[in-house]
N, C-alpha and C. Protein backbone atom coordinates (compact mmCIF):
# COMPACT_ATOMS: atom_id res chain seq x y z
N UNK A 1 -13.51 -4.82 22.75
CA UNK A 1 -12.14 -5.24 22.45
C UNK A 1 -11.51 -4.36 21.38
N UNK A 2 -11.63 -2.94 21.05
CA UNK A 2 -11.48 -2.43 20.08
C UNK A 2 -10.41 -1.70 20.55
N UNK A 3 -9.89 -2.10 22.19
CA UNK A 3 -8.62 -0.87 22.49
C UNK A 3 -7.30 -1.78 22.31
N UNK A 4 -7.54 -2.77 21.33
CA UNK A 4 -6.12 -3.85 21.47
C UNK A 4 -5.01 -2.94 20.68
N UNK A 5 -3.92 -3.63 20.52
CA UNK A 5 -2.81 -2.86 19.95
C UNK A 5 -3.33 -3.12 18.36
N UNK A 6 -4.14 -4.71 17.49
CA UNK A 6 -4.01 -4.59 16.45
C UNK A 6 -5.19 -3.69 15.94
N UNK A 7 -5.66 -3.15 16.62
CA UNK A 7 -6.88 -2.00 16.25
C UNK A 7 -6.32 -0.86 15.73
N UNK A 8 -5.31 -0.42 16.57
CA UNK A 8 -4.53 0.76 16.14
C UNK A 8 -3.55 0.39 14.87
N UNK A 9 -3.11 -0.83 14.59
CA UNK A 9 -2.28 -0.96 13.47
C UNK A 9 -3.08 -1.26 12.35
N UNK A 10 -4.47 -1.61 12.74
CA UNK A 10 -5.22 -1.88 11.30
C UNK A 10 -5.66 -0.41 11.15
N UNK A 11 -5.77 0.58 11.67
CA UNK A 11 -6.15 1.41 11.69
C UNK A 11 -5.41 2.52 10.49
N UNK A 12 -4.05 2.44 11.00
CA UNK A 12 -2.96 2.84 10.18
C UNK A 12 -2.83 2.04 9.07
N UNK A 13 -3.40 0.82 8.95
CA UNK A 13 -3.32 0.45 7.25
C UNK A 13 -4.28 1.15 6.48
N UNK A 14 -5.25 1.47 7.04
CA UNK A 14 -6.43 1.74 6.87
C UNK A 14 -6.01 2.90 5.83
N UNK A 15 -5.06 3.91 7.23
CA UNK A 15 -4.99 5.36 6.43
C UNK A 15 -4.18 5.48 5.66
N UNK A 16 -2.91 4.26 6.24
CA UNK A 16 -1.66 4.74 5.00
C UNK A 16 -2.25 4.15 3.53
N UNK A 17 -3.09 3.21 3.50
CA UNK A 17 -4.07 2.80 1.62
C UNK A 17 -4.22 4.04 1.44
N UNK A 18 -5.40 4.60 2.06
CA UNK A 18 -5.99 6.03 2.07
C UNK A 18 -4.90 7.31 1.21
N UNK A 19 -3.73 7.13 1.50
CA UNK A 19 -3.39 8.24 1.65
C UNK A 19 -2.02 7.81 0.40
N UNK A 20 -2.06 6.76 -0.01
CA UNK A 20 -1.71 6.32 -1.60
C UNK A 20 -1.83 6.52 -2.61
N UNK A 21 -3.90 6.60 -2.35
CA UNK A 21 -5.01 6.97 -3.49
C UNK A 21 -4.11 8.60 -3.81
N UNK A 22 -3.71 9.45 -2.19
CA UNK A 22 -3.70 10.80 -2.31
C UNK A 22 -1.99 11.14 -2.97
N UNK A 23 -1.09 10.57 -2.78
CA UNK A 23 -0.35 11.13 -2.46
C UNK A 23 0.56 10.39 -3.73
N UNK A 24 1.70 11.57 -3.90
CA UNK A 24 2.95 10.98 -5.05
C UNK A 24 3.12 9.37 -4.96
N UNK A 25 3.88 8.37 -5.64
CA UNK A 25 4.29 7.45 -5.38
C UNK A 25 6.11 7.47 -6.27
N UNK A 26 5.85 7.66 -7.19
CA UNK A 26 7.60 8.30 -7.53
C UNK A 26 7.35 9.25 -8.32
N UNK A 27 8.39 10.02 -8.13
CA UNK A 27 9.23 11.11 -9.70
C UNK A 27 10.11 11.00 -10.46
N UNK A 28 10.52 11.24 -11.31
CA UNK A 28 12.04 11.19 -11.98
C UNK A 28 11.88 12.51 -12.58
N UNK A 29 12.74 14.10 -12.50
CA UNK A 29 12.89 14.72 -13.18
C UNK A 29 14.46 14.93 -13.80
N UNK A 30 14.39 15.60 -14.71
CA UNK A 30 15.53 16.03 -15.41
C UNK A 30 15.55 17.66 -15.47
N UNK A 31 16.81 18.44 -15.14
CA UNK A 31 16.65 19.92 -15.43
C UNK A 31 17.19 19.71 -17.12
N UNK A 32 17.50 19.03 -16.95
CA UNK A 32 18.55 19.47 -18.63
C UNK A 32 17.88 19.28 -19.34
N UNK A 33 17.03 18.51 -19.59
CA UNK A 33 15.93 18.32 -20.93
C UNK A 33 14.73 18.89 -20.07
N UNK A 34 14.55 19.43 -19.14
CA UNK A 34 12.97 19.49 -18.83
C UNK A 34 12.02 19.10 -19.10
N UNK A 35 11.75 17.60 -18.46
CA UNK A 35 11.15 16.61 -18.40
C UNK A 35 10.77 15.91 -17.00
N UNK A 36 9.89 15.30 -16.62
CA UNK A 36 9.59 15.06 -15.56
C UNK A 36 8.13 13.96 -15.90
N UNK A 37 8.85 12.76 -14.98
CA UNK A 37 7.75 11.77 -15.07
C UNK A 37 7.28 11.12 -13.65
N UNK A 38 5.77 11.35 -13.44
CA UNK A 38 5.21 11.33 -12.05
C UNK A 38 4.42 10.04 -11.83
N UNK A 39 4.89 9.21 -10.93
CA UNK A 39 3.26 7.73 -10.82
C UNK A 39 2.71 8.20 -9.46
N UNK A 40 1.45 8.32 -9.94
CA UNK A 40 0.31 8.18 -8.99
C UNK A 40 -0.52 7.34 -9.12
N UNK A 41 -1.38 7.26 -8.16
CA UNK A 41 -2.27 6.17 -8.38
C UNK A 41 -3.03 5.97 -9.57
N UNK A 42 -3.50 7.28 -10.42
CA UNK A 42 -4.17 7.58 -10.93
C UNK A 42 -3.41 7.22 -12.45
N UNK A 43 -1.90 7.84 -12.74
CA UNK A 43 -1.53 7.34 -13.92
C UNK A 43 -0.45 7.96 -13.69
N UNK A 44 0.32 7.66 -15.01
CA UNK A 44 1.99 7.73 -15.07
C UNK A 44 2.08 8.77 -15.92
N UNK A 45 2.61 9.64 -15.86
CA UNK A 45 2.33 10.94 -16.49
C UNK A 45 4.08 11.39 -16.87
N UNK A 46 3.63 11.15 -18.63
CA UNK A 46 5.32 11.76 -18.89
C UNK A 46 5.12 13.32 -19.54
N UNK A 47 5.68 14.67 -18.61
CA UNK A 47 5.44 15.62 -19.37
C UNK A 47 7.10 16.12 -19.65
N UNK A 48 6.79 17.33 -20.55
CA UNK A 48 8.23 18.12 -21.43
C UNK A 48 7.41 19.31 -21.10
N UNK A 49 8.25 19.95 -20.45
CA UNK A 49 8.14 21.39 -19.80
C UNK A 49 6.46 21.36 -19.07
N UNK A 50 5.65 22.06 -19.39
CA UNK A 50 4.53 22.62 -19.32
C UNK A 50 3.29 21.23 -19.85
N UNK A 51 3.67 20.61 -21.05
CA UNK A 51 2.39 20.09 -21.58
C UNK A 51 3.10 18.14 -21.35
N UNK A 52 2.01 17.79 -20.94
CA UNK A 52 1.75 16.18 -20.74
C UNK A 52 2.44 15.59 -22.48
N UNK A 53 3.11 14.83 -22.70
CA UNK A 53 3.57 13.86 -23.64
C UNK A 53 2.79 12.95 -23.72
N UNK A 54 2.62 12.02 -22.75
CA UNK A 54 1.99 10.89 -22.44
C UNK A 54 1.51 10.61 -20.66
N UNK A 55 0.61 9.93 -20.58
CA UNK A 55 -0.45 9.48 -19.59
C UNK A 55 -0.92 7.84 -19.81
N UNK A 56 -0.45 7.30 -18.69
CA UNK A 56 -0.78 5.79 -18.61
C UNK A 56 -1.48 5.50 -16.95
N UNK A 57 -2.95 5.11 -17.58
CA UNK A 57 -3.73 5.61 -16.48
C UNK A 57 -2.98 3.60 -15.49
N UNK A 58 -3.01 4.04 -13.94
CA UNK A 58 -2.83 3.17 -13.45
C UNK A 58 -3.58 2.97 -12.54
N UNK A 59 -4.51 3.16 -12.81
CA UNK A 59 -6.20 2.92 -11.59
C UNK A 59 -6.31 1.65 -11.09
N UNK A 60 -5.13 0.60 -11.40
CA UNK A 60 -5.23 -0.58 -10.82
C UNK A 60 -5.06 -0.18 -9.49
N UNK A 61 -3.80 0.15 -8.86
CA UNK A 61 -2.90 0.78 -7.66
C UNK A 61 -4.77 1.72 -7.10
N UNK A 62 -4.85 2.17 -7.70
CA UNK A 62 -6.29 3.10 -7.03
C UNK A 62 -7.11 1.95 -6.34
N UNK A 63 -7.38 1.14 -7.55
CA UNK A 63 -8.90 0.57 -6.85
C UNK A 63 -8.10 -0.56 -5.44
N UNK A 64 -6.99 -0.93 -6.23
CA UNK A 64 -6.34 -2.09 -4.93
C UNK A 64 -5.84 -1.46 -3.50
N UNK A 65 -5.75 -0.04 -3.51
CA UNK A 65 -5.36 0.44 -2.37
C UNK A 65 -6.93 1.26 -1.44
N UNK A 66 -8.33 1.06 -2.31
CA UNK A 66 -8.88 1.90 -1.68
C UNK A 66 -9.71 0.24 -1.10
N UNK A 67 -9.60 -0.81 -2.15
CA UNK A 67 -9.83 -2.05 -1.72
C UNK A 67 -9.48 -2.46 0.31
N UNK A 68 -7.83 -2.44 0.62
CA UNK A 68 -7.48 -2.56 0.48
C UNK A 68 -7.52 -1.74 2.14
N UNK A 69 -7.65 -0.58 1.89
CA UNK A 69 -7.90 -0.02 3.02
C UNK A 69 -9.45 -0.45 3.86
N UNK A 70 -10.33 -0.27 2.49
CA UNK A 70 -11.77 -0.94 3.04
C UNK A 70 -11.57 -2.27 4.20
N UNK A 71 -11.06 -2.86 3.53
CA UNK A 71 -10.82 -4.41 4.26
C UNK A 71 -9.70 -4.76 5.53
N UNK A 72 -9.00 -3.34 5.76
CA UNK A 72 -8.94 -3.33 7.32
C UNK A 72 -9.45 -2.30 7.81
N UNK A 73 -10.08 -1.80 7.28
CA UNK A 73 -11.39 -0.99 8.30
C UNK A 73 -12.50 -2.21 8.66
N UNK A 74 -13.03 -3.01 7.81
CA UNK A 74 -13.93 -4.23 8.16
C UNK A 74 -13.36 -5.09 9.15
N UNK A 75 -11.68 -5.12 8.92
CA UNK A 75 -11.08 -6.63 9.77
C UNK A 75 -10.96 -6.06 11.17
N UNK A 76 -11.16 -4.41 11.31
CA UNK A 76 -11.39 -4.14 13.09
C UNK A 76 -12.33 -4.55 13.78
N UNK A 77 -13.47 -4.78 12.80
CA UNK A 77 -14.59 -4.66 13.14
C UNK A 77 -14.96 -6.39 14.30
N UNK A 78 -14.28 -7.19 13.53
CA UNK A 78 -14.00 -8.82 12.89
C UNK A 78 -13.68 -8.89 14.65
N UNK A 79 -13.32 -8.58 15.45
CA UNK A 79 -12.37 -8.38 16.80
C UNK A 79 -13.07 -10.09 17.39
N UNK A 80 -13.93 -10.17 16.95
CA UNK A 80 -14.86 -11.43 17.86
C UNK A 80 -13.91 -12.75 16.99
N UNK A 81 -14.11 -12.75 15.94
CA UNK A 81 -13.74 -13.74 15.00
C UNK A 81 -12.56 -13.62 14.54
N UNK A 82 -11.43 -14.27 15.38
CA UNK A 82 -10.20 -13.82 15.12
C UNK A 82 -9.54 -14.56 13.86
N UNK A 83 -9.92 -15.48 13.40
CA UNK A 83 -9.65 -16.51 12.42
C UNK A 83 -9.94 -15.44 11.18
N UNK A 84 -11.33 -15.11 11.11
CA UNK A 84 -11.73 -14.52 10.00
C UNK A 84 -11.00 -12.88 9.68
N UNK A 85 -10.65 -12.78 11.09
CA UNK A 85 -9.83 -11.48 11.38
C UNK A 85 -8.34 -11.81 10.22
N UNK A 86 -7.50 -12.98 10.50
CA UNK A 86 -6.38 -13.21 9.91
C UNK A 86 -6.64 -13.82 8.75
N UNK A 87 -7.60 -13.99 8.19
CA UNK A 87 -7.69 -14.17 7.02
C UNK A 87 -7.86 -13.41 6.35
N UNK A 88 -8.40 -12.11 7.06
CA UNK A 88 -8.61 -10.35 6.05
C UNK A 88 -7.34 -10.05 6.21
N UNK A 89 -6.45 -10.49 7.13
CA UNK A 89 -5.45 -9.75 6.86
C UNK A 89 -4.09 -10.18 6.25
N UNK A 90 -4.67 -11.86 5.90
CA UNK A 90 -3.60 -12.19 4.77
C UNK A 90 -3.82 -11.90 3.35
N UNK A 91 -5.43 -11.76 3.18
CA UNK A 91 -6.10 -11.06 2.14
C UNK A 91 -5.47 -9.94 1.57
N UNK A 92 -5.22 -9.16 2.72
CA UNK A 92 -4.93 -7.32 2.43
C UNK A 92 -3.83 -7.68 2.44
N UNK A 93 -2.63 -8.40 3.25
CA UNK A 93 -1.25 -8.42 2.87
C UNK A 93 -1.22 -8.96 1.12
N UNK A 94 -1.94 -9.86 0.68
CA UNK A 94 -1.59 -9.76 -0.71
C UNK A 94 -1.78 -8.93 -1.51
N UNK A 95 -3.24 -8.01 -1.12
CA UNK A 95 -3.32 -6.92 -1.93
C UNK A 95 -1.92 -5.34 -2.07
N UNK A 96 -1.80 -5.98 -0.38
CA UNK A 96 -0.47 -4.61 -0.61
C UNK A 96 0.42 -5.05 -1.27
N UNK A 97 0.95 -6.36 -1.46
CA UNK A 97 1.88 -6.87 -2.02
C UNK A 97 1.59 -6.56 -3.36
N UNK A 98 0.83 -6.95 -4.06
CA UNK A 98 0.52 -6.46 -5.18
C UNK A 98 0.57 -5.26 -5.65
N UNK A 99 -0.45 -4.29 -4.75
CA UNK A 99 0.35 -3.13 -4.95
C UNK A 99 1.43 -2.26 -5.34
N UNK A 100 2.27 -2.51 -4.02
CA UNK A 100 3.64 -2.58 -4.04
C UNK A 100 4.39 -3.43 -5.71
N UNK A 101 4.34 -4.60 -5.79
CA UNK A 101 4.55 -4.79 -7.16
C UNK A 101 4.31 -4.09 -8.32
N UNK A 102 3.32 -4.17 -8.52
CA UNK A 102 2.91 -3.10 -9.60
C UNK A 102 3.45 -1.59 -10.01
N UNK A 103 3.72 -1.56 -8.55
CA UNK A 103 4.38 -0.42 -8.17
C UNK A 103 5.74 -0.31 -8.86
N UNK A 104 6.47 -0.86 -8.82
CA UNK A 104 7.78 -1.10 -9.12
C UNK A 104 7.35 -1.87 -10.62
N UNK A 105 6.86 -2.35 -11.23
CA UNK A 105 6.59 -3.02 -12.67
C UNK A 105 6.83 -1.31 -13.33
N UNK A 106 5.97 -0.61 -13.21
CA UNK A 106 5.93 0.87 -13.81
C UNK A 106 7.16 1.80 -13.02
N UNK A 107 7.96 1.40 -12.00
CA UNK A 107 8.61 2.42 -12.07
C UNK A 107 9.88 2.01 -12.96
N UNK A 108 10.35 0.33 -12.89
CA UNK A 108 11.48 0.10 -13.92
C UNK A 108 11.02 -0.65 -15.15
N UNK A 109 10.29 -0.72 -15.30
CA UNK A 109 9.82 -1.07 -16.83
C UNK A 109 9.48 0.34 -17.71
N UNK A 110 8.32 0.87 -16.88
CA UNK A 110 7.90 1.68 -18.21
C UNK A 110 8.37 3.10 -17.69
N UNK A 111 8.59 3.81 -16.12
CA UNK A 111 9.33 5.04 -15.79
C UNK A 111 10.07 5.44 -16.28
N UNK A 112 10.95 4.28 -15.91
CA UNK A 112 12.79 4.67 -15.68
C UNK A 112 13.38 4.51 -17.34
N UNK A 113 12.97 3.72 -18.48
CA UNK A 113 13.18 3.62 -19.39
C UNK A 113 13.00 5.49 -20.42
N UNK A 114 12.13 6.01 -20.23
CA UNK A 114 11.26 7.14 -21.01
C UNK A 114 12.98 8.17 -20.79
N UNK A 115 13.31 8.11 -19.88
CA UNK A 115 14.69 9.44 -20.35
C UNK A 115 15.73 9.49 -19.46
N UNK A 116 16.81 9.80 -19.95
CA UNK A 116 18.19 9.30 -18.90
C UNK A 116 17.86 7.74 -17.89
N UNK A 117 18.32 6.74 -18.12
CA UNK A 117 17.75 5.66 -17.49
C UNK A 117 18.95 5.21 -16.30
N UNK A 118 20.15 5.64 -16.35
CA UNK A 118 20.99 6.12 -15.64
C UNK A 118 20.34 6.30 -14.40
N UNK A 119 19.14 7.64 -14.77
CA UNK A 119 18.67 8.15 -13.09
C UNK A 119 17.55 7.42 -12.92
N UNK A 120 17.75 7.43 -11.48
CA UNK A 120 16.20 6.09 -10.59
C UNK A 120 15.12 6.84 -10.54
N UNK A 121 15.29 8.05 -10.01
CA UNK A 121 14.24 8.57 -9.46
C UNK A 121 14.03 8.43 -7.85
N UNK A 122 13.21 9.44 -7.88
CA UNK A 122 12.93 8.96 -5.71
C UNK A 122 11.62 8.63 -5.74
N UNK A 123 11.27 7.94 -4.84
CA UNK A 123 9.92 7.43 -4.33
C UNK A 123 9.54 8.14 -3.44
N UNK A 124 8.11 8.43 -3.37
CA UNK A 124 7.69 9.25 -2.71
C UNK A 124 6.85 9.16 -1.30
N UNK A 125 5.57 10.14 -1.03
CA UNK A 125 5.67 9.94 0.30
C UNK A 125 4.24 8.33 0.16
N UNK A 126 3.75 8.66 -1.24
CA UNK A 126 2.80 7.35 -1.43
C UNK A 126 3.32 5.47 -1.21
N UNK A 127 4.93 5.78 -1.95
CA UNK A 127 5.36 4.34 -1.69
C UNK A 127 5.83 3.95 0.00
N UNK A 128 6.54 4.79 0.28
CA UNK A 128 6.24 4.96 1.73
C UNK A 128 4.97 4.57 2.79
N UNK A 129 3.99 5.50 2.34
CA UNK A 129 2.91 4.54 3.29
C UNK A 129 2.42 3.25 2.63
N UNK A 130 2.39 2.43 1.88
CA UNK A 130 2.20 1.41 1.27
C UNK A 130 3.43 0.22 1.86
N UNK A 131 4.66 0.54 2.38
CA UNK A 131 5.70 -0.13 2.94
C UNK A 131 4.52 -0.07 4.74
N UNK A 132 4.31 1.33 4.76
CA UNK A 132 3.84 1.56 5.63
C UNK A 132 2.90 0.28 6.54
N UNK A 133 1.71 0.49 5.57
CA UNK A 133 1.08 -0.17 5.09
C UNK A 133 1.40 -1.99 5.56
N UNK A 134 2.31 -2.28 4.94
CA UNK A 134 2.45 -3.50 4.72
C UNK A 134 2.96 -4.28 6.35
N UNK A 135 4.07 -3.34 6.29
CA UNK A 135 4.93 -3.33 7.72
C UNK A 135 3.28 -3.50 8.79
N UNK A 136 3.08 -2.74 9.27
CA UNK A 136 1.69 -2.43 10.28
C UNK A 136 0.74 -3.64 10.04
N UNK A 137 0.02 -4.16 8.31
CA UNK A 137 -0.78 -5.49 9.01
C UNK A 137 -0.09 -6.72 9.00
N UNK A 138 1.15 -6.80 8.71
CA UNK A 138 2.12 -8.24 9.29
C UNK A 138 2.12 -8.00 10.55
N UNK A 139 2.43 -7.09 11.29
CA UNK A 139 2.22 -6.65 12.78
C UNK A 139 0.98 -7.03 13.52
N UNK A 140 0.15 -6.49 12.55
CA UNK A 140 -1.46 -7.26 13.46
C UNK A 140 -1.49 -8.39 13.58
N UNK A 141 -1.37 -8.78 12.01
CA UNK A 141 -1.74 -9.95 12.06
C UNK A 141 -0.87 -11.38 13.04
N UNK A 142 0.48 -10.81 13.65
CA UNK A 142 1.05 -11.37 14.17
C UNK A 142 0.10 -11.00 16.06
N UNK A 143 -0.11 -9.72 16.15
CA UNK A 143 -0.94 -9.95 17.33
C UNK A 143 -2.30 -10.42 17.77
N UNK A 144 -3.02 -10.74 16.23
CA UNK A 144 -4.18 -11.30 16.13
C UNK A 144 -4.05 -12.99 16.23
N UNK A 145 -2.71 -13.42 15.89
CA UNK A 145 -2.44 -15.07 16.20
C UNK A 145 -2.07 -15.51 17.73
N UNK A 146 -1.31 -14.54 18.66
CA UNK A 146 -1.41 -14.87 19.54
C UNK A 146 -2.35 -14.43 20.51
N UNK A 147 -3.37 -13.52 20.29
CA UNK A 147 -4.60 -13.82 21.06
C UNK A 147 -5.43 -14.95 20.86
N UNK A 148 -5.69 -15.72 19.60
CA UNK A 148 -5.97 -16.84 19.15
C UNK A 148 -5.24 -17.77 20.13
N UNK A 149 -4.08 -17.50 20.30
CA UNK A 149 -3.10 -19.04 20.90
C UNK A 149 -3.63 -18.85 22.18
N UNK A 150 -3.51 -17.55 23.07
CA UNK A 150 -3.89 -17.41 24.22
C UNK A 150 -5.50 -18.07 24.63
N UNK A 151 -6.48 -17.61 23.49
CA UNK A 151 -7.77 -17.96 24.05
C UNK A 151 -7.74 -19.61 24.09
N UNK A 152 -6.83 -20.54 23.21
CA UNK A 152 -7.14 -21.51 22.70
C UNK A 152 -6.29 -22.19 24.12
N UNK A 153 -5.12 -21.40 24.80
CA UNK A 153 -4.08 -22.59 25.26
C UNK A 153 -5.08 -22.05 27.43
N UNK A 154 -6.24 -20.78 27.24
CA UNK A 154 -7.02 -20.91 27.99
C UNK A 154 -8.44 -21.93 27.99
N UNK A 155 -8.52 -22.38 26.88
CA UNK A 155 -9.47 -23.29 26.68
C UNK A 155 -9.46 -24.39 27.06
N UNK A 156 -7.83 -25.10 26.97
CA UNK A 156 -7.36 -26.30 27.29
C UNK A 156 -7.17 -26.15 29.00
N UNK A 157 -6.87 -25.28 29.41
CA UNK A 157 -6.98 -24.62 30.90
C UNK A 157 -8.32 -25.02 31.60
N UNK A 158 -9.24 -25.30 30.80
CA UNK A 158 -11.05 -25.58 31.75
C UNK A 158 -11.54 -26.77 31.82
């Protein structure tokens, strides 16, 4: 049962976590003061030209997205036990949610405050797959309930 449609969408949660750990999540630069402040998973990094100012490590976003991905790589596995299937994947919807929160705690609390606060900044290709992310296991998990309904409204069928 591993060729269903929510195989392929847990699949893609899988990689867009994956690829969170890797990838930008926002910037804000300035040419006029040359300054530039970056969140990655790893930390929030305010530099002035060439040398780092400050670094605020955010390894929460790390461990919850590699979490996070783990746990729909396991919930493919789950294909027999569909119950336990949607419960990993209301699991991981909170973890992305969280994510995602956190996400935004550091980009307008502690980002957007550090210089010209005027400018937002853009989000990058990390917050993106994390929407990604989120979008894709509400999707499963919506096709993992009606194979549940189906087996259950075939049960009443015998």
């Amino acid at each position: 049962m591993l060729q269903r449609i929510q195989t392929l969408l847990l699949a893609v949660v899988a990689v867009a976590m994956l690829s969170v750990t890797a990838l930008p999540i926002w910037e804000k630069s300035s040419a006029t003061l040359n300054e530039k402040v970056t969140l990655t998973s790893f930390a929030l990094e305010h530099c002035k030209g060439t040398t780092c100012v400050s670094s605020d490590s955010t390894v929460f976003i790390l461990l919850l997205a590699i979490v996070s991905a783990v746990l729909a790589a396991f919930s493919i596995t789950q294909y027999k036990k569909r119950m336990l299937q949607m419960t990993l994947g209301l699991v991981n919807s909170i973890m992305i949610a969280t994510v995602l929160g956190y996400t935004f705690y550091q980009v307008f609390k502690v980002g957007i405050p550090m210089f010209e606060p005027e400018s937002q900044g853009s989000y990058g290709a990390g917050f993106i797959a994390a929407v990604l992310a989120m979008l894709c296991n509400m999707i499963a998990n919506r096709f993992i309930r009606r194979d549940e309904m189906l087996v259950k409204s075939a049960d009443r069928m015998r």
